[in-house]
PDB file of N, CA and C in Angstrom:
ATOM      1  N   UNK A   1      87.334  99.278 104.367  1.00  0.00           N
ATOM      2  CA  UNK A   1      86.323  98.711 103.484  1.00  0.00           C
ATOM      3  C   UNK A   1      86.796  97.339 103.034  1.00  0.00           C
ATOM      4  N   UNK A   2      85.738  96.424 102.701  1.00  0.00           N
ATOM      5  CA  UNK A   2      86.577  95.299 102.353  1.00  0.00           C
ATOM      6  C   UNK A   2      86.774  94.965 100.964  1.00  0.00           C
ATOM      7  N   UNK A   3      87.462  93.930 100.730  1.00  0.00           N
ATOM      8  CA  UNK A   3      87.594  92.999  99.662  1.00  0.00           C
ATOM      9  C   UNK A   3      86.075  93.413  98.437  1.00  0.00           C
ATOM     10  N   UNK A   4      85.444  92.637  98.910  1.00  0.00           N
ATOM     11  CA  UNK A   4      84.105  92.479  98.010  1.00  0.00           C
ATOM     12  C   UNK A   4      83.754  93.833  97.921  1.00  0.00           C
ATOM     13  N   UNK A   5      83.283  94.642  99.077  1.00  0.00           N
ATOM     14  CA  UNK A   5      82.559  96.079  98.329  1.00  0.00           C
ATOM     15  C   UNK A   5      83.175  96.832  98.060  1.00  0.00           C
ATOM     16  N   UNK A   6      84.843  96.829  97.722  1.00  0.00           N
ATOM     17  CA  UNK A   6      85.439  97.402  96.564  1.00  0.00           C
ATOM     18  C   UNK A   6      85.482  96.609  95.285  1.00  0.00           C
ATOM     19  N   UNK A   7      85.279  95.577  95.080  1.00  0.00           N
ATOM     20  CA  UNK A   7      84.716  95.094  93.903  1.00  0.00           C
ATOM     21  C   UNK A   7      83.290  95.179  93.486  1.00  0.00           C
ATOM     22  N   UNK A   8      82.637  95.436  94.251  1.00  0.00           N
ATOM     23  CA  UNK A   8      81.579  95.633  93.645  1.00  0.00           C
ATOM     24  C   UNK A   8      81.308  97.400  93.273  1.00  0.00           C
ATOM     25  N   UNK A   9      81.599  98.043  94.036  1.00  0.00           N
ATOM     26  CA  UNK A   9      81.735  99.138  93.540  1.00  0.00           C
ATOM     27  C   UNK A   9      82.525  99.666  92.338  1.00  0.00           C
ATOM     28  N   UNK A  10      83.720  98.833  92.074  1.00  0.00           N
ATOM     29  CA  UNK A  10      84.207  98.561  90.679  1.00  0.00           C
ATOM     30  C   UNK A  10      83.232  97.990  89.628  1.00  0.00           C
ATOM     31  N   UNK A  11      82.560  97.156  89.873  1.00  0.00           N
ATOM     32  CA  UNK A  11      81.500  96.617  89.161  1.00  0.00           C
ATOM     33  C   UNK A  11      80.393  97.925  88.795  1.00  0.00           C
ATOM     34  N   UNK A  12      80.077  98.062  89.866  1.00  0.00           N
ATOM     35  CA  UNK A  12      78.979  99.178  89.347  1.00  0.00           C
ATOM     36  C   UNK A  12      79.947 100.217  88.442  1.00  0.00           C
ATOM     37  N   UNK A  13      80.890 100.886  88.958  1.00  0.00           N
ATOM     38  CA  UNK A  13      81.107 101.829  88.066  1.00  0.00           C
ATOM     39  C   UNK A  13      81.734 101.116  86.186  1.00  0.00           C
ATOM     40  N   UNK A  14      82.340 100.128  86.650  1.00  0.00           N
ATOM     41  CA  UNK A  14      82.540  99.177  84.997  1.00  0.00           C
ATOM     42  C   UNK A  14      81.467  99.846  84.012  1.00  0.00           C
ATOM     43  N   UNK A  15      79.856  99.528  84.708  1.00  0.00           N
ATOM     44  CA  UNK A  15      78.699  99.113  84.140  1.00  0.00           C
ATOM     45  C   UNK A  15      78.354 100.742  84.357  1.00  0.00           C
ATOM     46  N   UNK A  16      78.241 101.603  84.601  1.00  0.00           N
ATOM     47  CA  UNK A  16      78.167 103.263  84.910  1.00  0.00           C
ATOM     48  C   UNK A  16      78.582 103.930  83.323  1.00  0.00           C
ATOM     49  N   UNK A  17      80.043 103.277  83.590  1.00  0.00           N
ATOM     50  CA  UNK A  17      80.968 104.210  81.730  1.00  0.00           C
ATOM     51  C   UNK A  17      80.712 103.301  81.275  1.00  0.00           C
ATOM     52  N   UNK A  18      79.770 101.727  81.111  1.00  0.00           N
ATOM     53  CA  UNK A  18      79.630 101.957  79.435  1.00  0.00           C
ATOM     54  C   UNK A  18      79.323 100.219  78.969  1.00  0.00           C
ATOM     55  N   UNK A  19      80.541  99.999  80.376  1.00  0.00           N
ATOM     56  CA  UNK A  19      81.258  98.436  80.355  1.00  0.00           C
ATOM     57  C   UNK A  19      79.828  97.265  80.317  1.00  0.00           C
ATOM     58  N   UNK A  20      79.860  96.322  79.699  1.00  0.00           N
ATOM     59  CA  UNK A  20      78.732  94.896  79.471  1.00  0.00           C
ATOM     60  C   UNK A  20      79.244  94.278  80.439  1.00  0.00           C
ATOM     61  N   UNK A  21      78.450  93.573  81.642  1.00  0.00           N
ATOM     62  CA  UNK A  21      78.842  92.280  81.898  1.00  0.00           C
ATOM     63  C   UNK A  21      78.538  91.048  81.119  1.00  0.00           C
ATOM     64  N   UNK A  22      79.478  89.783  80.978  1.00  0.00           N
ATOM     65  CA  UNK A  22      79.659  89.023  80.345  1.00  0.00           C
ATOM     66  C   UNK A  22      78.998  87.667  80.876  1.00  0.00           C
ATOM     67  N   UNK A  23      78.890  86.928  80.480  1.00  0.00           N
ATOM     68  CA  UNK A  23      78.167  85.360  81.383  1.00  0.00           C
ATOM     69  C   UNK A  23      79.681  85.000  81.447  1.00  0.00           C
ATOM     70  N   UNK A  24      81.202  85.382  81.040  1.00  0.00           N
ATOM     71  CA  UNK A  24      82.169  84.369  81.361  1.00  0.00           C
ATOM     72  C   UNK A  24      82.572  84.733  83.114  1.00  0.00           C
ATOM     73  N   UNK A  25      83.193  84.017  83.697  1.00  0.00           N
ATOM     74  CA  UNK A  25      83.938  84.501  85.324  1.00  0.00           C
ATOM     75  C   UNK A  25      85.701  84.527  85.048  1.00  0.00           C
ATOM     76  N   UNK A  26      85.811  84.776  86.224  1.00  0.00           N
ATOM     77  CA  UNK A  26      87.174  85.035  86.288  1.00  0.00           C
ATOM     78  C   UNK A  26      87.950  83.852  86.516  1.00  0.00           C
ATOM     79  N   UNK A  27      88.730  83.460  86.188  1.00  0.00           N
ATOM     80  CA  UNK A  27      89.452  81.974  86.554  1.00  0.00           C
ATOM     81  C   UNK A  27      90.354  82.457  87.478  1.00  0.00           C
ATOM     82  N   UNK A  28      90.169  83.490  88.504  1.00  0.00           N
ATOM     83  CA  UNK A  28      91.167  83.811  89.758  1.00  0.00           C
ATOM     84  C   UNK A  28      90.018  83.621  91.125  1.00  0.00           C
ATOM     85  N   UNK A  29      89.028  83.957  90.674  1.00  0.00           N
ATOM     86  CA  UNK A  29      88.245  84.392  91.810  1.00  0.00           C
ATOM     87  C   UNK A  29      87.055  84.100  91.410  1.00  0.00           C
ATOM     88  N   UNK A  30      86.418  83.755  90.211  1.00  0.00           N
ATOM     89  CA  UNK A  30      85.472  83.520  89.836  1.00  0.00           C
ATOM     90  C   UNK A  30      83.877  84.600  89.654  1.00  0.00           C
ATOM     91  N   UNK A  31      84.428  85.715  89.711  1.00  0.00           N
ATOM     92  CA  UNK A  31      83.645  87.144  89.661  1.00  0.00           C
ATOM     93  C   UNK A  31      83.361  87.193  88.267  1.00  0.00           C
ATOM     94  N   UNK A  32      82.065  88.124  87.979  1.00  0.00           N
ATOM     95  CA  UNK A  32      81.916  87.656  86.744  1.00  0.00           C
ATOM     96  C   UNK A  32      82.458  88.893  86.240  1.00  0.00           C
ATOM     97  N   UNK A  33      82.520  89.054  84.280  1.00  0.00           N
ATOM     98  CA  UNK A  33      83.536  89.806  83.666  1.00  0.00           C
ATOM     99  C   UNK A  33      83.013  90.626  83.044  1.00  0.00           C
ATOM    100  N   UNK A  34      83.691  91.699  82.751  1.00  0.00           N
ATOM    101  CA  UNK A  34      83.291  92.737  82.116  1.00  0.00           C
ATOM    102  C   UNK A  34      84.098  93.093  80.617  1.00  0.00           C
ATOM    103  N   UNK A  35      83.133  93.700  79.583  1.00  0.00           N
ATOM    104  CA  UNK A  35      83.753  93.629  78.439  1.00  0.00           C
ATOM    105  C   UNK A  35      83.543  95.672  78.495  1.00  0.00           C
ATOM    106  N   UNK A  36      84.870  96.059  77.989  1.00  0.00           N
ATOM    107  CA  UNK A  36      84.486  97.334  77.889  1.00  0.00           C
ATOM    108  C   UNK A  36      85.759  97.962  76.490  1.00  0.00           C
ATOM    109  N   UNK A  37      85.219  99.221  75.977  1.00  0.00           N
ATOM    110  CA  UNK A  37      86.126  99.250  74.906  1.00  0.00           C
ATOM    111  C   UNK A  37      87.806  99.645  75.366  1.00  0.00           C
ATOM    112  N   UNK A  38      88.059 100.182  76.101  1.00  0.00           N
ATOM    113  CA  UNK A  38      89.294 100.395  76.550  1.00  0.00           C
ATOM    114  C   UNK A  38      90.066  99.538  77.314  1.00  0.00           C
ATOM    115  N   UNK A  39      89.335  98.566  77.886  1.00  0.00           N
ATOM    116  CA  UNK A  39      90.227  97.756  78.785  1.00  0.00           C
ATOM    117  C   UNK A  39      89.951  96.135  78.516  1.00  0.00           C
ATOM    118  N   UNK A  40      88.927  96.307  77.701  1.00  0.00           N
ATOM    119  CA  UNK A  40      89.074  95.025  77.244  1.00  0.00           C
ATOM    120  C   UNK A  40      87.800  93.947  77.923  1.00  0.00           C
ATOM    121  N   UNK A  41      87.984  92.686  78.468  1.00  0.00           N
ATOM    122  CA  UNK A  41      88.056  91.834  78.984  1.00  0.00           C
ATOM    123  C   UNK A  41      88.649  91.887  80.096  1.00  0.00           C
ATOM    124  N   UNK A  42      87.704  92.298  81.351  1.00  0.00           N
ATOM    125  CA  UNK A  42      88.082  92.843  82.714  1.00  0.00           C
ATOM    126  C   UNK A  42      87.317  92.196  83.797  1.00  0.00           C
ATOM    127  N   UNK A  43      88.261  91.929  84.769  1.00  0.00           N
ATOM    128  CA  UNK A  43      87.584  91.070  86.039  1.00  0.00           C
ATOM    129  C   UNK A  43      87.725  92.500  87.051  1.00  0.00           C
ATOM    130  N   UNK A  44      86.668  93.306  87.769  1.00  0.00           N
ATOM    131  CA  UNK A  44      86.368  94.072  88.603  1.00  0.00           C
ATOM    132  C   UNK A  44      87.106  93.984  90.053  1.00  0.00           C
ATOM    133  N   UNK A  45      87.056  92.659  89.980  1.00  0.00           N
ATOM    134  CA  UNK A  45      87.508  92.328  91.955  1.00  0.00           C
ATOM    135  C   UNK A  45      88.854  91.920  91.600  1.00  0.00           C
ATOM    136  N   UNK A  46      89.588  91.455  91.112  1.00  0.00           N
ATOM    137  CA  UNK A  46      91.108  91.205  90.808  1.00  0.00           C
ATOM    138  C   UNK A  46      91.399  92.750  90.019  1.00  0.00           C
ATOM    139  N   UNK A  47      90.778  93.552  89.459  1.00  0.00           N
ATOM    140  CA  UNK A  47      91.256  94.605  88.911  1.00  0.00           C
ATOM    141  C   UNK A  47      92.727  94.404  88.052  1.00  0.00           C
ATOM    142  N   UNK A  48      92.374  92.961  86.902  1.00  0.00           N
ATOM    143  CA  UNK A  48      92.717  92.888  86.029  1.00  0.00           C
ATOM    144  C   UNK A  48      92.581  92.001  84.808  1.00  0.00           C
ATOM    145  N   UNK A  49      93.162  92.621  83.952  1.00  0.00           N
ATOM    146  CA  UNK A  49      92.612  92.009  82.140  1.00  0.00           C
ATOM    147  C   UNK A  49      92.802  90.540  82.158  1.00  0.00           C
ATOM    148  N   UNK A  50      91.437  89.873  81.571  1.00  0.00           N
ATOM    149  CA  UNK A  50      91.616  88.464  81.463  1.00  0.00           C
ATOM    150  C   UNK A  50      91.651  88.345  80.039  1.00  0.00           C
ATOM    151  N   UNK A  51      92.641  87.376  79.511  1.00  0.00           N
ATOM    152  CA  UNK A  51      92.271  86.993  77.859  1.00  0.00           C
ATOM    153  C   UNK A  51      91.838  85.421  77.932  1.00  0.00           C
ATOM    154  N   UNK A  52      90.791  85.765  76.605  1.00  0.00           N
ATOM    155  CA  UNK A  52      90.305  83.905  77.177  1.00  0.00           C
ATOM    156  C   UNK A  52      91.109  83.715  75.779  1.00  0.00           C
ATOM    157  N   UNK A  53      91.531  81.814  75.804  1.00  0.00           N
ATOM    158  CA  UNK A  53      92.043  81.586  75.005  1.00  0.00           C
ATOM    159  C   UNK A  53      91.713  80.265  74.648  1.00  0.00           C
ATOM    160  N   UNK A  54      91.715  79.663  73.006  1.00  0.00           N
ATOM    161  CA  UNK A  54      90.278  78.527  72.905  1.00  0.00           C
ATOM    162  C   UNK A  54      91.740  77.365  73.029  1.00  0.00           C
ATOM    163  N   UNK A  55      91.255  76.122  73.309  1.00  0.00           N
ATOM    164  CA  UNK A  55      92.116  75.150  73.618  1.00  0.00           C
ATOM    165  C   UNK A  55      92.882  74.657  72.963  1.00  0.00           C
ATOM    166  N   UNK A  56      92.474  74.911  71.438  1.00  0.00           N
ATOM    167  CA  UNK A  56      94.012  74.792  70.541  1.00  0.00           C
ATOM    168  C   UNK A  56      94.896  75.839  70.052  1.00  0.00           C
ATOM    169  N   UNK A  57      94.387  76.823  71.239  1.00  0.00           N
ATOM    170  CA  UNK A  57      95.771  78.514  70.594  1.00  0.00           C
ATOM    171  C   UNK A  57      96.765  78.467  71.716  1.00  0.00           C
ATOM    172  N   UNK A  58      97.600  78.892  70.876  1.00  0.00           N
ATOM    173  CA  UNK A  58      98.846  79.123  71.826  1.00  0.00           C
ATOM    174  C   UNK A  58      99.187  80.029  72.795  1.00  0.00           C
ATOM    175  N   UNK A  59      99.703  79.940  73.699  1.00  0.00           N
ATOM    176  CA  UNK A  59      99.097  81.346  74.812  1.00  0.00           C
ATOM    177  C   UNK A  59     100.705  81.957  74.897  1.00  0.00           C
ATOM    178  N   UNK A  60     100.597  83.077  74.588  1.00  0.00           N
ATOM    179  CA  UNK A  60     101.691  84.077  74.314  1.00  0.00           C
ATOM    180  C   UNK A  60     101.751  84.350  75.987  1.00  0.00           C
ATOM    181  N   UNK A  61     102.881  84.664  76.806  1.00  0.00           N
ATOM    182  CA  UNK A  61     103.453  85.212  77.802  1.00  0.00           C
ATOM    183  C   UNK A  61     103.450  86.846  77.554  1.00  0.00           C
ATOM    184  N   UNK A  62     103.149  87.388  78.394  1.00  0.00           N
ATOM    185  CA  UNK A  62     102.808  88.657  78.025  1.00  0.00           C
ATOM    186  C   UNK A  62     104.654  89.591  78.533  1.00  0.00           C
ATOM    187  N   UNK A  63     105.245  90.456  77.732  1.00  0.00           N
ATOM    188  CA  UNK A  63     106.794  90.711  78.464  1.00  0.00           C
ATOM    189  C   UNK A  63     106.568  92.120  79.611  1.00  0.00           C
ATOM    190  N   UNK A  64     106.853  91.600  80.489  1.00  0.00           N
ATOM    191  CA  UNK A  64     107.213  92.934  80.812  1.00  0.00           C
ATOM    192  C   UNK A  64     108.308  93.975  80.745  1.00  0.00           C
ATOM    193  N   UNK A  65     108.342  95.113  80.855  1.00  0.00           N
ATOM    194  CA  UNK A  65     108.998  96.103  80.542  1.00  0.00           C
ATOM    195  C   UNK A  65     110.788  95.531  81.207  1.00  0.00           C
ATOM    196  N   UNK A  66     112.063  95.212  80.561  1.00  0.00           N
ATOM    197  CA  UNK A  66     113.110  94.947  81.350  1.00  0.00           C
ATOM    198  C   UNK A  66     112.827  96.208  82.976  1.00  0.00           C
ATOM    199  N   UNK A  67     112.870  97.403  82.805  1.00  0.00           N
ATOM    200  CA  UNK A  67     112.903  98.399  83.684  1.00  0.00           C
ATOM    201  C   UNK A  67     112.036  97.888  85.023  1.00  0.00           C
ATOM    202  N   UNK A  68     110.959  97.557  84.481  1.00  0.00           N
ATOM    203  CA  UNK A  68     109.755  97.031  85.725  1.00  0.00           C
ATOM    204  C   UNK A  68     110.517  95.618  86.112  1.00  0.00           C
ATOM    205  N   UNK A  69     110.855  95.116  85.560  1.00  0.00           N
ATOM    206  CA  UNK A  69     111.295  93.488  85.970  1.00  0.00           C
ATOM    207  C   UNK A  69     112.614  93.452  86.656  1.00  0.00           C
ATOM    208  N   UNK A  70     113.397  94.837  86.692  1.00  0.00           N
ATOM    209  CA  UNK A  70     114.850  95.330  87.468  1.00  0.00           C
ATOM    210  C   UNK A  70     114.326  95.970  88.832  1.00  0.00           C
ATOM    211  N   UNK A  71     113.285  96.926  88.598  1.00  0.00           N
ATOM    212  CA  UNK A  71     112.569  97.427  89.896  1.00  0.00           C
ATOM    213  C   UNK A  71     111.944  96.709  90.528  1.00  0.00           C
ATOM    214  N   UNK A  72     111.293  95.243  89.926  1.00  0.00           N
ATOM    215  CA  UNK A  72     110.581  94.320  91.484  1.00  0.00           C
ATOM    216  C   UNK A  72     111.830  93.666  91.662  1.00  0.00           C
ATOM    217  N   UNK A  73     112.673  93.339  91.123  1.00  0.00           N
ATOM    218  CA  UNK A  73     114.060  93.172  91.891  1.00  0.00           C
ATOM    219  C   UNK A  73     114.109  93.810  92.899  1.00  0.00           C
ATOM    220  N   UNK A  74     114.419  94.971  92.909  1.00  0.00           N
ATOM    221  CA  UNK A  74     115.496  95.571  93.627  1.00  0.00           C
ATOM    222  C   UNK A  74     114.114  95.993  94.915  1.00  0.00           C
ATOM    223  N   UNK A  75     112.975  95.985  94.409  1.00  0.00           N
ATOM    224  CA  UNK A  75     111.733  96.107  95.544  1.00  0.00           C
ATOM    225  C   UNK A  75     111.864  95.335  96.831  1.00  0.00           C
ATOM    226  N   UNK A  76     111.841  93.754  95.593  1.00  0.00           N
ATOM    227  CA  UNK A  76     111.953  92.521  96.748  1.00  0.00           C
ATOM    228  C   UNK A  76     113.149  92.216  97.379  1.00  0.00           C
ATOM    229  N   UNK A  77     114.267  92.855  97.011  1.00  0.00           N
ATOM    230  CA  UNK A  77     115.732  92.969  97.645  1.00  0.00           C
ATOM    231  C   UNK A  77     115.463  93.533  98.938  1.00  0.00           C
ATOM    232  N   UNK A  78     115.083  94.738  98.656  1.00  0.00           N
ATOM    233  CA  UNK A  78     114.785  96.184  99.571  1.00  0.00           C
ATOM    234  C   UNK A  78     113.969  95.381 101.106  1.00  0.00           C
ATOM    235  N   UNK A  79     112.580  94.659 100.293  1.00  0.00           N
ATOM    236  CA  UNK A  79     111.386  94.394 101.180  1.00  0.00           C
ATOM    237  C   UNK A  79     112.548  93.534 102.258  1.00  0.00           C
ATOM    238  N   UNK A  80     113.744  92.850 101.410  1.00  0.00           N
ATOM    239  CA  UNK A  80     113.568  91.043 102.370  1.00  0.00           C
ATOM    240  C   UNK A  80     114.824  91.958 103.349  1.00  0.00           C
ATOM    241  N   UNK A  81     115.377  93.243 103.224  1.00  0.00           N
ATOM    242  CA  UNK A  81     116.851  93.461 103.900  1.00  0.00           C
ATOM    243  C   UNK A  81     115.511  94.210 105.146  1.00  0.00           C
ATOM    244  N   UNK A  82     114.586  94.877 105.014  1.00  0.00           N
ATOM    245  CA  UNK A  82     113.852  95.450 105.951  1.00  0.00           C
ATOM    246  C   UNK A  82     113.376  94.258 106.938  1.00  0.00           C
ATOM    247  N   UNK A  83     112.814  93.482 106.672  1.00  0.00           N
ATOM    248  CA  UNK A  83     112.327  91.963 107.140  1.00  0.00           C
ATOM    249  C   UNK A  83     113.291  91.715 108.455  1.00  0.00           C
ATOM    250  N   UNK A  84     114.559  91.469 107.721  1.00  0.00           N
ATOM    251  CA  UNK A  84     115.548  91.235 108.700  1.00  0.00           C
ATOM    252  C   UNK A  84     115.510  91.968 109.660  1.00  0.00           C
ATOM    253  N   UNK A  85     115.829  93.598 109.414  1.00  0.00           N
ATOM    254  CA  UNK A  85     116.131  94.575 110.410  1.00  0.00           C
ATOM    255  C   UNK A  85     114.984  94.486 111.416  1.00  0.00           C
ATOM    256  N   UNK A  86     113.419  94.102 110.996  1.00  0.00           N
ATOM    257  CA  UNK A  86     112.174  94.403 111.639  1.00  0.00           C
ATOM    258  C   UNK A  86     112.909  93.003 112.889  1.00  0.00           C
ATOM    259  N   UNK A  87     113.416  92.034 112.201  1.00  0.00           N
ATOM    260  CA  UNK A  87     113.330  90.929 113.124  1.00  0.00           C
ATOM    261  C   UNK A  87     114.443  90.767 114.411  1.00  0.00           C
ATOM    262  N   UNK A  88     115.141  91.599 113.955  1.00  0.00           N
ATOM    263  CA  UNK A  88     116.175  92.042 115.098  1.00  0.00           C
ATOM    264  C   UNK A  88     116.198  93.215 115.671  1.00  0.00           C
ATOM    265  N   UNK A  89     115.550  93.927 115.496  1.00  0.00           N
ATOM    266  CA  UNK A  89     115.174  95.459 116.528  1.00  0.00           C
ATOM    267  C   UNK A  89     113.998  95.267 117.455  1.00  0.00           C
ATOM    268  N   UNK A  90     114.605  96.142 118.386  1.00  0.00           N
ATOM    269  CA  UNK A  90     113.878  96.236 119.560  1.00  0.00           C
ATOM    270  C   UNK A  90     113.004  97.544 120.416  1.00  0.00           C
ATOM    271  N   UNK A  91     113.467  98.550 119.364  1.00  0.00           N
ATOM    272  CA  UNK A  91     113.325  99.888 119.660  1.00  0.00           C
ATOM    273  C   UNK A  91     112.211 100.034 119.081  1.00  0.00           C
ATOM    274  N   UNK A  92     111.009 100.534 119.626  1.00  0.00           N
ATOM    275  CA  UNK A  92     109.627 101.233 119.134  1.00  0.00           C
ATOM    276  C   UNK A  92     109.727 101.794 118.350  1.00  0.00           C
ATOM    277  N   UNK A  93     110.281 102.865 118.681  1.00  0.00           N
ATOM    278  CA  UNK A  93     110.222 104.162 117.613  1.00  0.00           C
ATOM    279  C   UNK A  93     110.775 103.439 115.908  1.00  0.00           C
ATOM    280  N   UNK A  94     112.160 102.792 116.109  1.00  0.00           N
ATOM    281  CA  UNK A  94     112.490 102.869 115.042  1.00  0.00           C
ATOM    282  C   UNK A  94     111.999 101.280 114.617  1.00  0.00           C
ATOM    283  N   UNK A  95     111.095 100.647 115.003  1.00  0.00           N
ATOM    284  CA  UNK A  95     110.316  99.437 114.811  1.00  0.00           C
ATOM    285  C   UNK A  95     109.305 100.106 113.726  1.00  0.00           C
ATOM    286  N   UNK A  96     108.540 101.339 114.695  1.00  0.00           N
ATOM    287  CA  UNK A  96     107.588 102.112 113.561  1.00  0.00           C
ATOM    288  C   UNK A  96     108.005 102.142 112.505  1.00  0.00           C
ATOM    289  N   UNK A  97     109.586 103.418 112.169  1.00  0.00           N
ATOM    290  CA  UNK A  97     110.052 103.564 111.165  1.00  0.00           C
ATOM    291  C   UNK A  97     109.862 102.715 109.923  1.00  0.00           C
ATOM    292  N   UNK A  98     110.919 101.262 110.283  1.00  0.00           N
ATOM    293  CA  UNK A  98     110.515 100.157 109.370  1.00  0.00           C
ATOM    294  C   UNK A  98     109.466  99.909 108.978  1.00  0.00           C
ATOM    295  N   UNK A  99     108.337  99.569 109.218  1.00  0.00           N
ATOM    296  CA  UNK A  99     107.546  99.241 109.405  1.00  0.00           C
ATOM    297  C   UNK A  99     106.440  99.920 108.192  1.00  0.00           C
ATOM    298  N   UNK A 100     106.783 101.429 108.387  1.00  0.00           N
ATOM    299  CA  UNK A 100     106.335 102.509 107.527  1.00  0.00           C
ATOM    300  C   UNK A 100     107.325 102.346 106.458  1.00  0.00           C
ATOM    301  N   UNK A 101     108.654 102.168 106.046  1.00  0.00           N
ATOM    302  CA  UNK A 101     109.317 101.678 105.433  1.00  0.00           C
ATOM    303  C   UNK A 101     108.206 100.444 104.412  1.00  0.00           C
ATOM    304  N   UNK A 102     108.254  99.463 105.536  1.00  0.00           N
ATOM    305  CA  UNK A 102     108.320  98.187 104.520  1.00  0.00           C
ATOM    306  C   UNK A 102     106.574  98.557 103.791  1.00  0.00           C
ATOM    307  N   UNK A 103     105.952  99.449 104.072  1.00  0.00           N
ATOM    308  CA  UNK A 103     104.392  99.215 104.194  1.00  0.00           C
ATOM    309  C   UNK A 103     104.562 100.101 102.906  1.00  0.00           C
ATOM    310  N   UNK A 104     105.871 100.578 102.264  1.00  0.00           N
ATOM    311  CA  UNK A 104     105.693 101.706 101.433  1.00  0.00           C
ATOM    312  C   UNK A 104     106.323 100.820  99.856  1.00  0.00           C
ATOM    313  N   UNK A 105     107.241 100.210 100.616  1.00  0.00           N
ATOM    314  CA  UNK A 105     107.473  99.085  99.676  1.00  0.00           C
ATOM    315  C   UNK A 105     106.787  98.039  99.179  1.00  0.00           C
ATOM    316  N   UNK A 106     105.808  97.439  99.971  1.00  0.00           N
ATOM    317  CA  UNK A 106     105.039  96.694  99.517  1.00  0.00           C
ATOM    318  C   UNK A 106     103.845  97.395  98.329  1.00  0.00           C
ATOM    319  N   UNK A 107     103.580  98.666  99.038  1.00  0.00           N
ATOM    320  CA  UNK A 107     102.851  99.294  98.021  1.00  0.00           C
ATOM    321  C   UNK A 107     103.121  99.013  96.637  1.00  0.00           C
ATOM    322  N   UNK A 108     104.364 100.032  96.494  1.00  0.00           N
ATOM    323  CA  UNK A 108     105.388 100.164  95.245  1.00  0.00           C
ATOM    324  C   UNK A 108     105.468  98.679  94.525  1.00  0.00           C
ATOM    325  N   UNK A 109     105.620  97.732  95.206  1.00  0.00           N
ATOM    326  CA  UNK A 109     105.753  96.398  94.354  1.00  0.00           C
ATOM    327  C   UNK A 109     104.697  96.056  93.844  1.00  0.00           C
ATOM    328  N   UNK A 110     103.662  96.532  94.588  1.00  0.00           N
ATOM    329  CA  UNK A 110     102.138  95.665  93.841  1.00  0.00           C
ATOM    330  C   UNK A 110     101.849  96.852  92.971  1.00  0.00           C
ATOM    331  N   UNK A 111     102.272  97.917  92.946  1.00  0.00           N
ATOM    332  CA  UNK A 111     102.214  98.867  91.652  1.00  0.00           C
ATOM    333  C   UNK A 111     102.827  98.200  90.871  1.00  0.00           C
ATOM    334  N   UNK A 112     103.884  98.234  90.829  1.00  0.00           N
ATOM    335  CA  UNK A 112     105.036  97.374  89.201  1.00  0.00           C
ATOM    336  C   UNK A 112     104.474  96.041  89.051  1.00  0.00           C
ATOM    337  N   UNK A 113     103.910  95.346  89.942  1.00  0.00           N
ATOM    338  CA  UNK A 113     103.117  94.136  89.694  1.00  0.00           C
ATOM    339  C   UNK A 113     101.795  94.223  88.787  1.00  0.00           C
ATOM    340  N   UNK A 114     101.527  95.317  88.946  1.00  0.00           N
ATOM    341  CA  UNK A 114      99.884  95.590  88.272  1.00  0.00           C
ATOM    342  C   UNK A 114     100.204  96.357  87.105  1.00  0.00           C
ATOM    343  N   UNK A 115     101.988  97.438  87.066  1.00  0.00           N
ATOM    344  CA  UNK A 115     101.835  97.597  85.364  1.00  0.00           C
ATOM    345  C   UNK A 115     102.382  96.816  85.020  1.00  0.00           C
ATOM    346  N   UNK A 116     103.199  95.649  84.924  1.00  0.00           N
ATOM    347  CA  UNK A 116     103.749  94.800  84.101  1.00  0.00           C
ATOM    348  C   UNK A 116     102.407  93.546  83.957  1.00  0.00           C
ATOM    349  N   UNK A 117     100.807  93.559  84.132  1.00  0.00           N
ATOM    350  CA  UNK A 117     100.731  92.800  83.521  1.00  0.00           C
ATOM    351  C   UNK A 117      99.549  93.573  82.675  1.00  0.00           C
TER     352      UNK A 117
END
């Protein structure tokens, strides 16, 4: 399925439980936004929280958890030592392996990427 009609199907369901769309867009992608009581200020197709902020406030950095910020470490450690191995093997079978390896890691990182923000 692609890109867009999983955002839009995010969209519809936003607007299903409850969620308003907003006249503001997303400053990633430019999709428009959704206001809902639990999540806030939500872009559907990036499937994450936007805060708008007026031009004379100060924009706080949001922290992430030390724990999450040690685990995409050691993710992107993990991802770049697989990289290598993919680039010097020659064997099918264990080409797959990696491969299923690195595809499991990448997962995992864009998880800790999506709770730390």
């Amino acid at each position: 399925m692609s890109g867009s009609n999983e955002g839009i199907k995010a969209m519809a369901e936003l607007l299903r439980s409850g969620a308003t769309m907003t006249d503001l867009s997303c400053p990633a992608c430019s999709s428009p936004l959704f206001r809902s009581k639990n999540k806030g200020l939500w872009c559907a197709q990036c499937q994450k929280k936007v805060v708008v902020v007026k031009e004379d406030e100060k924009i706080e950095e949001p922290q992430m958890p030390t724990s999450l910020g040690t685990t995409e470490t050691v993710l992107a450690a993990k991802i770049s030592e697989i990289n290598e191995r993919i680039q010097k093997e020659s064997d099918l079978d264990e080409l797959q392996k990696l491969s299923s390896v690195l595809s499991t890691l990448l997962d995992n990182l864009d998880k800790v990427k999506k709770l730390g923000k």
